[in-house]
PDB file of N, CA and C in Angstrom:
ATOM      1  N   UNK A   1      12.111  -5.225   8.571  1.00  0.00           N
ATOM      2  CA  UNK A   1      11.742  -3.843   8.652  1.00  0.00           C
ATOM      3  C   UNK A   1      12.166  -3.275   9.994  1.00  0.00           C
ATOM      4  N   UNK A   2      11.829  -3.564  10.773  1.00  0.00           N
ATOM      5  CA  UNK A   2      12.177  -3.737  12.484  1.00  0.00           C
ATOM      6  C   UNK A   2      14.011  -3.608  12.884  1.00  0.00           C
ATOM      7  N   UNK A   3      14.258  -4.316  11.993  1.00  0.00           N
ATOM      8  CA  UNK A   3      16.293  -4.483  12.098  1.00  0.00           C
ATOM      9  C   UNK A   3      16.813  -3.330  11.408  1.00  0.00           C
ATOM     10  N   UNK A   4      15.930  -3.050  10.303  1.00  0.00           N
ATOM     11  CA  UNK A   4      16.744  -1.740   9.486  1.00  0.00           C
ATOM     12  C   UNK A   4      16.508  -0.508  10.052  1.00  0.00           C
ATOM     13  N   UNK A   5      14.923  -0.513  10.622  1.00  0.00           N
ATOM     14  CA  UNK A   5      14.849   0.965  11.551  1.00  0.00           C
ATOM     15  C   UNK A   5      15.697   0.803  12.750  1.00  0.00           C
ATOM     16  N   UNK A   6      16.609  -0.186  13.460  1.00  0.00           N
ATOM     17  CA  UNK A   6      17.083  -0.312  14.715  1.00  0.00           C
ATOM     18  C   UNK A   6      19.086   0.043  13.684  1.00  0.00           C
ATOM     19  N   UNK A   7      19.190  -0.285  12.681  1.00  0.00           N
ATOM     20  CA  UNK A   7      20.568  -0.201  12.105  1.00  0.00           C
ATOM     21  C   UNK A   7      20.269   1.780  11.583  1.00  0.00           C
ATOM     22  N   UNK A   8      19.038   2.063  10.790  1.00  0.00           N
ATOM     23  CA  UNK A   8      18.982   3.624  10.983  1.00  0.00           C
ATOM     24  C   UNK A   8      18.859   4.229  12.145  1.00  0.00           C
ATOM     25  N   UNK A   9      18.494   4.050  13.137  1.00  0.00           N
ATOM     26  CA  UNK A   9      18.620   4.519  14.570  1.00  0.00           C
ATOM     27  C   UNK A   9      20.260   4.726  14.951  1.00  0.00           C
ATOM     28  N   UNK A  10      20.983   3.643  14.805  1.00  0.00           N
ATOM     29  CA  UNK A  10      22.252   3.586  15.314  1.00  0.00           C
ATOM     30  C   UNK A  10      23.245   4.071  14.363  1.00  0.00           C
ATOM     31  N   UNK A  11      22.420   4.511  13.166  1.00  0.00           N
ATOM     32  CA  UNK A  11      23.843   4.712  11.953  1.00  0.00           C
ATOM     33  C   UNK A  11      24.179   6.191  12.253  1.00  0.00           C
ATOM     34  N   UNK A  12      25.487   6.516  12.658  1.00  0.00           N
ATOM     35  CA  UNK A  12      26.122   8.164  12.475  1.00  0.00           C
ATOM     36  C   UNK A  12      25.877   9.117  11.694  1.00  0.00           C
ATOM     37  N   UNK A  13      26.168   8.697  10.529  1.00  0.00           N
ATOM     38  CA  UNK A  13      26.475   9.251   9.070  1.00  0.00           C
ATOM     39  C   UNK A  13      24.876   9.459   8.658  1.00  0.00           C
ATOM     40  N   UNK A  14      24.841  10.856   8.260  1.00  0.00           N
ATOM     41  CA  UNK A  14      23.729  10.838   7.986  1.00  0.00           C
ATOM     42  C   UNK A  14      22.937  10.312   6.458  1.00  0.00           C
ATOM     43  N   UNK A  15      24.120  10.263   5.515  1.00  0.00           N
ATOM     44  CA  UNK A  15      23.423   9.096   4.610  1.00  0.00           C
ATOM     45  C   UNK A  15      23.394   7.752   4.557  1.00  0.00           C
ATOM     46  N   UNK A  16      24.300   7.469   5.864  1.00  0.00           N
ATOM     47  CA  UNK A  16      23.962   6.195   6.124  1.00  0.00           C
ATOM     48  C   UNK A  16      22.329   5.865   6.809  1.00  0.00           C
ATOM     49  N   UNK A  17      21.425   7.078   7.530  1.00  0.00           N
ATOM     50  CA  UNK A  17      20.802   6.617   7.926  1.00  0.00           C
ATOM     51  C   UNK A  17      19.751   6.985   6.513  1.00  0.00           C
ATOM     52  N   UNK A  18      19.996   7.397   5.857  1.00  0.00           N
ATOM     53  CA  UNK A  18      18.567   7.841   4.445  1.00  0.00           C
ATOM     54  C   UNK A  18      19.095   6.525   3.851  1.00  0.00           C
ATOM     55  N   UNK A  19      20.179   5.608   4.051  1.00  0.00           N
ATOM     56  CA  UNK A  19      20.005   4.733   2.836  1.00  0.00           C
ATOM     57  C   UNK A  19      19.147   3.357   3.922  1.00  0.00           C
ATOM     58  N   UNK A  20      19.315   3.533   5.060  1.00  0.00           N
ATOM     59  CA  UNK A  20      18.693   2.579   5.455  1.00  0.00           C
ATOM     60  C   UNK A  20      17.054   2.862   5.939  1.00  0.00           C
ATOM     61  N   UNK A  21      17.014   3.970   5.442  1.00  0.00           N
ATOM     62  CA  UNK A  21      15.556   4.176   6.013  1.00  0.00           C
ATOM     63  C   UNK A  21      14.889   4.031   4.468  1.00  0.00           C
ATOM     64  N   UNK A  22      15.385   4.108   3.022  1.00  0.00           N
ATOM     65  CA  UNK A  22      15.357   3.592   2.216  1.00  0.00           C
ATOM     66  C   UNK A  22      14.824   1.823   2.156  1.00  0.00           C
ATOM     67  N   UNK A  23      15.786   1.097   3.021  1.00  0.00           N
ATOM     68  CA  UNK A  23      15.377   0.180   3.448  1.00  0.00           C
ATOM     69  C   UNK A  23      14.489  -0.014   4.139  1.00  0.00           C
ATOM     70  N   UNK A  24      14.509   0.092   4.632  1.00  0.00           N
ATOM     71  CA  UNK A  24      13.134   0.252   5.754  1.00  0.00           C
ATOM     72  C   UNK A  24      11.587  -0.254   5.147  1.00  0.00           C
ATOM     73  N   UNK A  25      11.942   1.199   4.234  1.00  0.00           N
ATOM     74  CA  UNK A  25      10.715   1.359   3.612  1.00  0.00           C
ATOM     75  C   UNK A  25      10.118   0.382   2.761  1.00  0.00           C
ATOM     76  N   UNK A  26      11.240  -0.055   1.711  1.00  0.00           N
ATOM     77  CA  UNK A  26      10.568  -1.443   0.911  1.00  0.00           C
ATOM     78  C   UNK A  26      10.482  -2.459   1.550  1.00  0.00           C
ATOM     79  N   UNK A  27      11.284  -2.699   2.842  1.00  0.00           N
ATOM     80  CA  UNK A  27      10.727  -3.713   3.975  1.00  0.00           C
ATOM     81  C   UNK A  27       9.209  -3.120   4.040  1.00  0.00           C
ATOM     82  N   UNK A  28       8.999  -2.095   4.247  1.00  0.00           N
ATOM     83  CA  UNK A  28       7.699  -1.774   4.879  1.00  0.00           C
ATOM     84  C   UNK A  28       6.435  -2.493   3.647  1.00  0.00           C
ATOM     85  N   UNK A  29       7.170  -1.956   2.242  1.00  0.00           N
ATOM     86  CA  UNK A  29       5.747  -2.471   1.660  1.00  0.00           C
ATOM     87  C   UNK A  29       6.159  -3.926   1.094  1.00  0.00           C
ATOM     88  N   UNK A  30       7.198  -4.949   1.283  1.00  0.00           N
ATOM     89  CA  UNK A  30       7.037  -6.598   1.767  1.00  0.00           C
ATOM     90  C   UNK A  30       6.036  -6.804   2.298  1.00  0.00           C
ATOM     91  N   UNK A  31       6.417  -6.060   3.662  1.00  0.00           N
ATOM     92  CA  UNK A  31       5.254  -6.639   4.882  1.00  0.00           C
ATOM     93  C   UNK A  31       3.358  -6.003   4.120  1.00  0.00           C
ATOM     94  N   UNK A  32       3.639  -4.550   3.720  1.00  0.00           N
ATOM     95  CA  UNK A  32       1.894  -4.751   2.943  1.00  0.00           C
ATOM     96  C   UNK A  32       1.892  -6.166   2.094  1.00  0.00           C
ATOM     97  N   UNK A  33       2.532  -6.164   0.723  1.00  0.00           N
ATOM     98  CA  UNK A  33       2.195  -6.956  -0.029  1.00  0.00           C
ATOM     99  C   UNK A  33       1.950  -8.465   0.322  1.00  0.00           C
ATOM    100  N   UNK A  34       2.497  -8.725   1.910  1.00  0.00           N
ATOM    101  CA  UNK A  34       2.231 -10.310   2.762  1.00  0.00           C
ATOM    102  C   UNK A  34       0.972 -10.103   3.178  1.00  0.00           C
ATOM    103  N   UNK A  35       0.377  -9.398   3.367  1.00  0.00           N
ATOM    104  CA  UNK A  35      -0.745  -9.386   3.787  1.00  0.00           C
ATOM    105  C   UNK A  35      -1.965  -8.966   2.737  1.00  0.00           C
ATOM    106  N   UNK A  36      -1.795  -7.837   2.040  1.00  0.00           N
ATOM    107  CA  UNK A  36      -2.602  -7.439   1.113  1.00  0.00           C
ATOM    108  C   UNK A  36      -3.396  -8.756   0.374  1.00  0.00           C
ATOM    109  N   UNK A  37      -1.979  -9.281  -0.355  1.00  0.00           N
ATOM    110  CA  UNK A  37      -2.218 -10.388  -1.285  1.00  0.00           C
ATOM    111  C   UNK A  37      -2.798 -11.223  -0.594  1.00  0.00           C
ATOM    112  N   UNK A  38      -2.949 -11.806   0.062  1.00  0.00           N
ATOM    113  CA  UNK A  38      -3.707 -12.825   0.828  1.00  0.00           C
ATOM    114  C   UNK A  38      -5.403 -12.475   0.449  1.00  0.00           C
ATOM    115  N   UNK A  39      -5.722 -11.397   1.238  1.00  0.00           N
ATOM    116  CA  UNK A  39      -6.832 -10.907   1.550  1.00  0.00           C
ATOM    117  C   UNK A  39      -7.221 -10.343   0.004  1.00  0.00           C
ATOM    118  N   UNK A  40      -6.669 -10.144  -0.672  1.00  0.00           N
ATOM    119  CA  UNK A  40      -7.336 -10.005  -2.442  1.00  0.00           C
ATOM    120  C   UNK A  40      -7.804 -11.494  -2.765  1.00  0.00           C
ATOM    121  N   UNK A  41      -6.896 -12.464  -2.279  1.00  0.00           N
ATOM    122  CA  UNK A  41      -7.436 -14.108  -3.103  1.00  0.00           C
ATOM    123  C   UNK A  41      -8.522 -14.080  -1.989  1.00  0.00           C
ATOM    124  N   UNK A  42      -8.448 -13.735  -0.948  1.00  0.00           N
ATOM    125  CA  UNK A  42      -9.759 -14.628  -0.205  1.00  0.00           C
ATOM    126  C   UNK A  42     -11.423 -13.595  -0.541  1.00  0.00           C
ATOM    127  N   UNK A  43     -11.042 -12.837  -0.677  1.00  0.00           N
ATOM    128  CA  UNK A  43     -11.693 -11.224  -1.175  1.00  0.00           C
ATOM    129  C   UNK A  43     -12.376 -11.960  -2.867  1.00  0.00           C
ATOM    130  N   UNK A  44     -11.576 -12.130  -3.756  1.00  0.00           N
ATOM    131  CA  UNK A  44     -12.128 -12.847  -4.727  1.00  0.00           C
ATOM    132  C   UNK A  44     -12.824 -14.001  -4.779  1.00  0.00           C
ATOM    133  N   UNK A  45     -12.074 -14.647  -4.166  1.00  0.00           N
ATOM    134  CA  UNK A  45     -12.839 -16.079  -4.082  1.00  0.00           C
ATOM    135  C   UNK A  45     -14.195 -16.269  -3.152  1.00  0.00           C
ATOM    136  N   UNK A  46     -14.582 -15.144  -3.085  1.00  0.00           N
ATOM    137  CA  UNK A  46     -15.964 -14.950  -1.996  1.00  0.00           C
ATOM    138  C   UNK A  46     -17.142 -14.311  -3.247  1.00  0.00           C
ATOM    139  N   UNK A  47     -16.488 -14.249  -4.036  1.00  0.00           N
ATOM    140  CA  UNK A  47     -17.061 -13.472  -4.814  1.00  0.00           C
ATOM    141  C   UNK A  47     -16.648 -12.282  -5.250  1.00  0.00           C
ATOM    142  N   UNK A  48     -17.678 -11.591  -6.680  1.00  0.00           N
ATOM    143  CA  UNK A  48     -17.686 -10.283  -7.259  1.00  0.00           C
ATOM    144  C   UNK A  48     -17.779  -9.414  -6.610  1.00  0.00           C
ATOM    145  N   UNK A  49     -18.793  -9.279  -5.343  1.00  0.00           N
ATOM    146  CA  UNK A  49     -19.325  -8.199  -4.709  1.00  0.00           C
ATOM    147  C   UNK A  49     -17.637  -8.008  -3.557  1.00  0.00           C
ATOM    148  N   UNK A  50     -17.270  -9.348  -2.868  1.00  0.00           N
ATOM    149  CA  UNK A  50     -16.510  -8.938  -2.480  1.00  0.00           C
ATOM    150  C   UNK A  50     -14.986  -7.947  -3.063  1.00  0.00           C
ATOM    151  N   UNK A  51     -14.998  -9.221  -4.044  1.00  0.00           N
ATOM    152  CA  UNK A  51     -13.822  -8.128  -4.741  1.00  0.00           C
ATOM    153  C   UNK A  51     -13.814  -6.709  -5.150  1.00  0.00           C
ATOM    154  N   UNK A  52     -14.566  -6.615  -5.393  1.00  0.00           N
ATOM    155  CA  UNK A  52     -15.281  -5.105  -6.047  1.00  0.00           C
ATOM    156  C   UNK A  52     -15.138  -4.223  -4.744  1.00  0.00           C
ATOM    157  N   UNK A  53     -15.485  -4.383  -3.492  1.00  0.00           N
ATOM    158  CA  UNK A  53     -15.290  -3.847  -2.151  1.00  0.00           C
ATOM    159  C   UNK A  53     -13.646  -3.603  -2.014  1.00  0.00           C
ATOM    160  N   UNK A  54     -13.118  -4.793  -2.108  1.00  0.00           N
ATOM    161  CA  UNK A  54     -11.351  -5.012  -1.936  1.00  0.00           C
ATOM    162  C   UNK A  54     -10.554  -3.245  -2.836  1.00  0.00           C
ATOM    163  N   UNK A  55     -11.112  -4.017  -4.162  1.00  0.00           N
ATOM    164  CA  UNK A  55     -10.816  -3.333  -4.985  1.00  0.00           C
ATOM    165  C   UNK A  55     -11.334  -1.181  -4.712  1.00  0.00           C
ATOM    166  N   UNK A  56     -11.958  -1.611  -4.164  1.00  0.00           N
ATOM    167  CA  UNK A  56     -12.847   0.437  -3.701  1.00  0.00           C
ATOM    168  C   UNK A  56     -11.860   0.724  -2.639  1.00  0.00           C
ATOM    169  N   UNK A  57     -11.305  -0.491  -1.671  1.00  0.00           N
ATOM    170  CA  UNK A  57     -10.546  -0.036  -0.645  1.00  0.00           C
ATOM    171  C   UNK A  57      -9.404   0.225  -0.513  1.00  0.00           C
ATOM    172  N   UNK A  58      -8.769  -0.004  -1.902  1.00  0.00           N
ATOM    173  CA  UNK A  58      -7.365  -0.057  -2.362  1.00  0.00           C
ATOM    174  C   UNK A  58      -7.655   1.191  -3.280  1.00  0.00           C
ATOM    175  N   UNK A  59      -8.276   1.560  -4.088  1.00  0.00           N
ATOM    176  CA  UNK A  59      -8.456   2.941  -4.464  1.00  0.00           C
ATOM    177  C   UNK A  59      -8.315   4.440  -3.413  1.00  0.00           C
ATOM    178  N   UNK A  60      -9.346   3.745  -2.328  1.00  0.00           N
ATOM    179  CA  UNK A  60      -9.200   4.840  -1.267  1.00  0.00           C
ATOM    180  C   UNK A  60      -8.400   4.703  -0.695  1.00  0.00           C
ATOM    181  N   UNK A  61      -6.565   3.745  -0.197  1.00  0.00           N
ATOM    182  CA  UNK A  61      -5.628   3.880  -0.295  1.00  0.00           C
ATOM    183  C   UNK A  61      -4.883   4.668  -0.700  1.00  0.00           C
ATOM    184  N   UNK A  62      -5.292   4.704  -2.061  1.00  0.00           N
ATOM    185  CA  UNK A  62      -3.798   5.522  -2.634  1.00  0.00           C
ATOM    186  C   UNK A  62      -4.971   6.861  -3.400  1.00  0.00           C
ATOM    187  N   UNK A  63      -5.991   7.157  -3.161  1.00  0.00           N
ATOM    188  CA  UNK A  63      -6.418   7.948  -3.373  1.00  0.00           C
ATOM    189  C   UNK A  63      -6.019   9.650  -2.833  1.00  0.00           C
ATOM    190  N   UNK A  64      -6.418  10.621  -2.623  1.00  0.00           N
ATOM    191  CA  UNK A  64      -5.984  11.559  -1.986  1.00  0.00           C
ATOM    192  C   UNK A  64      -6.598  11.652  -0.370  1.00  0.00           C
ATOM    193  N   UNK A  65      -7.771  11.254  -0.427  1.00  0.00           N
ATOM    194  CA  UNK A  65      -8.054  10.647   1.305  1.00  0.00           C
ATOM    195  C   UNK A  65      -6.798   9.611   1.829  1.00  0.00           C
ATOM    196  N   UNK A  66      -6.137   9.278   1.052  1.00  0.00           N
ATOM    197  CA  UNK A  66      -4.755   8.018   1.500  1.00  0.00           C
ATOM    198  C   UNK A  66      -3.964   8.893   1.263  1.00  0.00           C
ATOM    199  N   UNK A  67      -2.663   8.152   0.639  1.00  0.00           N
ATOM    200  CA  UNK A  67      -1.575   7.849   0.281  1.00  0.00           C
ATOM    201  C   UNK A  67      -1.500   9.209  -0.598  1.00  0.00           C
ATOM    202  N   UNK A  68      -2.715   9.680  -1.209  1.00  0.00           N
ATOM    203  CA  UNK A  68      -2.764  11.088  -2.458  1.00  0.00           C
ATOM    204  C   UNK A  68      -1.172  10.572  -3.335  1.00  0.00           C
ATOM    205  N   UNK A  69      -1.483   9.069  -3.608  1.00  0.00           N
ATOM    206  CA  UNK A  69      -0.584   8.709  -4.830  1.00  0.00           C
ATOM    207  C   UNK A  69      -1.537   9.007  -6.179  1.00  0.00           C
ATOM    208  N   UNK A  70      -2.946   9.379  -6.536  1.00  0.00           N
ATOM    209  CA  UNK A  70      -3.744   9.590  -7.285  1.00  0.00           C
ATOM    210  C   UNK A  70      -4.137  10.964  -7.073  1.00  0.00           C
ATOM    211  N   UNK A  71      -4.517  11.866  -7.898  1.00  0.00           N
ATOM    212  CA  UNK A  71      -5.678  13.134  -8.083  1.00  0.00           C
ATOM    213  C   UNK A  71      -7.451  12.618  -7.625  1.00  0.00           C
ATOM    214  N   UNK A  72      -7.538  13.656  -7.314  1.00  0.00           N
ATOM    215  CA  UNK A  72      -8.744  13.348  -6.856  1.00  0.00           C
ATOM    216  C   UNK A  72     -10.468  13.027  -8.255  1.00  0.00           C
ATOM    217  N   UNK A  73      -9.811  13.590  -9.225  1.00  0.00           N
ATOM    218  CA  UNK A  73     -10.443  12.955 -10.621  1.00  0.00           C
ATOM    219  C   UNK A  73     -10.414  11.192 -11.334  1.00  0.00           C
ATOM    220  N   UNK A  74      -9.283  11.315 -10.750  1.00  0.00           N
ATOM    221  CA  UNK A  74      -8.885   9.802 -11.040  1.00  0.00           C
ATOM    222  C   UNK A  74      -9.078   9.006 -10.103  1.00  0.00           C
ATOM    223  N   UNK A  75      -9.140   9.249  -8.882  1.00  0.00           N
ATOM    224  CA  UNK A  75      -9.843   8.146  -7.724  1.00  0.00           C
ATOM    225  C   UNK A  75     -11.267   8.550  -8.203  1.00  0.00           C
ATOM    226  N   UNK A  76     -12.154   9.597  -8.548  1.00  0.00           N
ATOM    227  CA  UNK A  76     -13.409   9.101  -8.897  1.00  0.00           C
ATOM    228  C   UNK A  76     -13.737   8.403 -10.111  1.00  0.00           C
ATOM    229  N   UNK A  77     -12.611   8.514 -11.040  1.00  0.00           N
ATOM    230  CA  UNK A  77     -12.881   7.658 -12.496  1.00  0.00           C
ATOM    231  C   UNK A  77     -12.899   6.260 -12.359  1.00  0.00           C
ATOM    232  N   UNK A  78     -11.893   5.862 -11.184  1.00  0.00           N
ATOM    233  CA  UNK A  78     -11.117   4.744 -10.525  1.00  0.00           C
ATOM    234  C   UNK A  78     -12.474   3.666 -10.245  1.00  0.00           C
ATOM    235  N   UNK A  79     -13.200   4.905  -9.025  1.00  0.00           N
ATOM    236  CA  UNK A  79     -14.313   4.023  -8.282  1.00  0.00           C
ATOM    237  C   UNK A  79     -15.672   3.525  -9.160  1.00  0.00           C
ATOM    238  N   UNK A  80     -15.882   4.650 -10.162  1.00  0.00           N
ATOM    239  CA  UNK A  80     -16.863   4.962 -11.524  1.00  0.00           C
ATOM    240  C   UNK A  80     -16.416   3.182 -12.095  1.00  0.00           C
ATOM    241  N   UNK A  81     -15.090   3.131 -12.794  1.00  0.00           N
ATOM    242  CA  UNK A  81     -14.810   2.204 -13.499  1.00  0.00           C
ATOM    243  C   UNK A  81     -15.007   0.846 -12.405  1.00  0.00           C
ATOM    244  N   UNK A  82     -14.580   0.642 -10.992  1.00  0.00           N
ATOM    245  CA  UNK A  82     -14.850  -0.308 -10.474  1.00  0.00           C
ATOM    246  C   UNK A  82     -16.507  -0.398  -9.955  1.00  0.00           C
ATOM    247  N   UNK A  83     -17.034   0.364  -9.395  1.00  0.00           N
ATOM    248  CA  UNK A  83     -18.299  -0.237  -9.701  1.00  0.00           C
ATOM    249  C   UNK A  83     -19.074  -0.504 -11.513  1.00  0.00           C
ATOM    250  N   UNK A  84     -18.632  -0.332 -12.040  1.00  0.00           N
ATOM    251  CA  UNK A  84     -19.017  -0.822 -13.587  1.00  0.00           C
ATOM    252  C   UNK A  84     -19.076  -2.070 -13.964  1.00  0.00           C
ATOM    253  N   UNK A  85     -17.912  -2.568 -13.220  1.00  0.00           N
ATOM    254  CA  UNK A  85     -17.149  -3.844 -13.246  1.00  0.00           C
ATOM    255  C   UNK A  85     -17.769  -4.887 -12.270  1.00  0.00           C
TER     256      UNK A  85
END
């Protein structure tokens, strides 16, 4: 992630630097998913209550307080359905 923002820094062309900041970016969520995933198995394996927490904090991620990759109806259906669970 680190090498591709230092190769978009130095690239001229300006679609050379959108294709590497392209890069970048799915470098960027590698590096989430190395870490995320970890902390979901240890998050589960502690238990329901923990997971269920994991799981509320990854909602409010991509909820509209986050990422607003979700509506704000559907992060409450989201949290509704995970505490149910």
């Amino acid at each position: 992630m680190i090498v591709t923002s230092l190769i978009l820094s130095l690239a001229a062309q300006p679609m050379a630097k959108w294709i590497w900041y392209g890069w970048s970016c799915v470098a960027f969520l590698g590096v989430l998913y190395l870490l995320w995933s970890p902390l979901r198995s240890q998050a589960l394996s502690r238990g329901a209550a923990f997971g269920t927490v994991y799981g509320k904090n990854l909602i409010f991620l991509v909820g509209p307080e986050g990422l607003k990759l979700i509506t704000d109806p559907a992060s409450v259906w989201a949290f509704h359905r995970r505490g149910a669970s």
